[in-house]
Protein backbone atom coordinates (compact mmCIF):
# COMPACT_ATOMS: atom_id res chain seq x y z
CA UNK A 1 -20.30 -50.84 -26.01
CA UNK A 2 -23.97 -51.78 -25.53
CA UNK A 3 -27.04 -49.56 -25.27
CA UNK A 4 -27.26 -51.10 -21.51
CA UNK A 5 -23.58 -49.31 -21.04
CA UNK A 6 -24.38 -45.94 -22.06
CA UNK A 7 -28.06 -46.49 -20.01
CA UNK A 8 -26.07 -46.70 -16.74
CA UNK A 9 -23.42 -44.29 -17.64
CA UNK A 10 -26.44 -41.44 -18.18
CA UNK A 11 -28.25 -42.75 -14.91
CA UNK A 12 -25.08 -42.41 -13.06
CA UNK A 13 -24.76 -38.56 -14.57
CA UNK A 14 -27.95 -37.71 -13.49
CA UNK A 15 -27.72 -38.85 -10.13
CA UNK A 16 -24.52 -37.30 -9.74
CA UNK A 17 -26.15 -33.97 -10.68
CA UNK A 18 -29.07 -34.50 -8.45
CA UNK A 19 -26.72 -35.18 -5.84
CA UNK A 20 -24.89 -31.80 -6.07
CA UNK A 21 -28.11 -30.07 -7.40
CA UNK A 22 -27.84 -26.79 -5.10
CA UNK A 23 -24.69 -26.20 -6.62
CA UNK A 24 -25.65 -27.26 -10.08
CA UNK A 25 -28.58 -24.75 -9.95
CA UNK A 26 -26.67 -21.90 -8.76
CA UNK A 27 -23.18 -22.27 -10.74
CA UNK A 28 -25.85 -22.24 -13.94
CA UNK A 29 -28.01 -19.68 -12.29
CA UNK A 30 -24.84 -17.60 -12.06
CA UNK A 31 -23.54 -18.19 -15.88
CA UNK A 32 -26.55 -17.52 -16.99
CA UNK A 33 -26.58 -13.66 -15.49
CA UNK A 34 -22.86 -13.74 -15.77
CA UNK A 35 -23.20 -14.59 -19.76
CA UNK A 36 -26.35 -12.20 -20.30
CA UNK A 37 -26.07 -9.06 -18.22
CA UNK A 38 -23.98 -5.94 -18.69
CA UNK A 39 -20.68 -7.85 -17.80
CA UNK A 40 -21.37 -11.22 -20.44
CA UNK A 41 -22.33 -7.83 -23.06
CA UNK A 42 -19.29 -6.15 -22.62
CA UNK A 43 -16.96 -9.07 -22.71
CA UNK A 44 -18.25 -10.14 -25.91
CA UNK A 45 -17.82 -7.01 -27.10
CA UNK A 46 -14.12 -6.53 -26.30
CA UNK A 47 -13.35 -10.21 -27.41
CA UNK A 48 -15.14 -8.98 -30.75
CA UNK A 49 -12.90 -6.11 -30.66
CA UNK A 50 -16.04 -3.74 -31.18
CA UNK A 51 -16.93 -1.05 -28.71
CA UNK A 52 -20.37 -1.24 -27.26
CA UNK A 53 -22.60 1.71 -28.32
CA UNK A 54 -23.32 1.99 -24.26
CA UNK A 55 -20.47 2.23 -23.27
CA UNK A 56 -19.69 4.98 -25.91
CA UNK A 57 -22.66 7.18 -24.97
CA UNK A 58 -22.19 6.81 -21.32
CA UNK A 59 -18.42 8.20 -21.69
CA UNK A 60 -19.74 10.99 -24.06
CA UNK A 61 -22.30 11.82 -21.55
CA UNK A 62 -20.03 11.51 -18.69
CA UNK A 63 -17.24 13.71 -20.21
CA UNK A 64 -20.09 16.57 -20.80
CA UNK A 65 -21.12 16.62 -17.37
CA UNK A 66 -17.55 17.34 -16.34
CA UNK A 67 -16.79 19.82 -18.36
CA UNK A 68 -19.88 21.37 -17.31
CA UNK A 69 -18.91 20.60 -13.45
CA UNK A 70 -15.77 22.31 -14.50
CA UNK A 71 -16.81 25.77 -16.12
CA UNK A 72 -19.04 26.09 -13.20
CA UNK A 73 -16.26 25.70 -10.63
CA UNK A 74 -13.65 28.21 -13.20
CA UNK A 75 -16.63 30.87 -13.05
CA UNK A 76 -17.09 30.57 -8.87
CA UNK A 77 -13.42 30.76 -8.57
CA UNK A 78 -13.41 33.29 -10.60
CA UNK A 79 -15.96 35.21 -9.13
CA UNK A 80 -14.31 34.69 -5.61
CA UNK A 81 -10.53 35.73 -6.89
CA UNK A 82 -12.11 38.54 -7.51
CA UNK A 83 -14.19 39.72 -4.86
CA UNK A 84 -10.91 39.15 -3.08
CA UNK A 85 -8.97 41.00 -5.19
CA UNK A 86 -11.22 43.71 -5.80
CA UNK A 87 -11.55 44.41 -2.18
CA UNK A 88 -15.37 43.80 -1.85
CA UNK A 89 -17.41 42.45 0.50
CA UNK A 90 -18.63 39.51 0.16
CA UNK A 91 -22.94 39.74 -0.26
CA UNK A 92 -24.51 38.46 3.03
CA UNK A 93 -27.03 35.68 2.96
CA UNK A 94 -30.83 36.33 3.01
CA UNK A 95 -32.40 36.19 6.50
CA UNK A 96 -34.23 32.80 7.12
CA UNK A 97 -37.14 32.39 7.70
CA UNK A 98 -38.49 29.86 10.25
CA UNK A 99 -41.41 27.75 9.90
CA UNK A 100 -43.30 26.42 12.83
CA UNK A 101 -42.69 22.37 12.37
């Protein structure tokens, strides 16, 4: 196998790729978000077996703001169980007030 082998095998290559270049840039356009975004992150992580610190705080953060969501829908349940139990009326909204547009 001659330098003058490999020299024409390499030219060929190339102008394969040039040939097919649209898809050539956007297949490595692609990988290259793929492999470095939030996806490409998370993957790694998982194949490391390591949860990602993200990922961690967003569920901690998520998990607070439902149990918040939930107290605050026990206490207006609450609240209504027992204005209907207790046999009061329920408080009638403030008047509105218009404003010329």
């Amino acid at each position: 196998m001659d330098s003058a082998f490999w020299l024409r095998q390499f030219s060929q290559f190339i102008f394969t790729l040039a040939s097919h270049g649209d898809v050539v840039l956007l297949g490595t356009l692609a990988i290259t978000v793929f492999g470095l975004g939030p996806i490409g992150r998370a993957l790694a992580a998982r194949i490391r077996g390591t949860p990602s610190d993200d990922s961690l705080a967003a569920l901690r953060s998520g998990m607070s703001e439902l149990q918040e969501r939930l107290d605050f829908s026990e206490r207006v349940l609450g609240e209504l169980r027992q204005r209907l139990i207790g046999g009061e009326a329920p408080p009638k909204p403030p008047a509105r007030v218009v404003t010329p547009v």
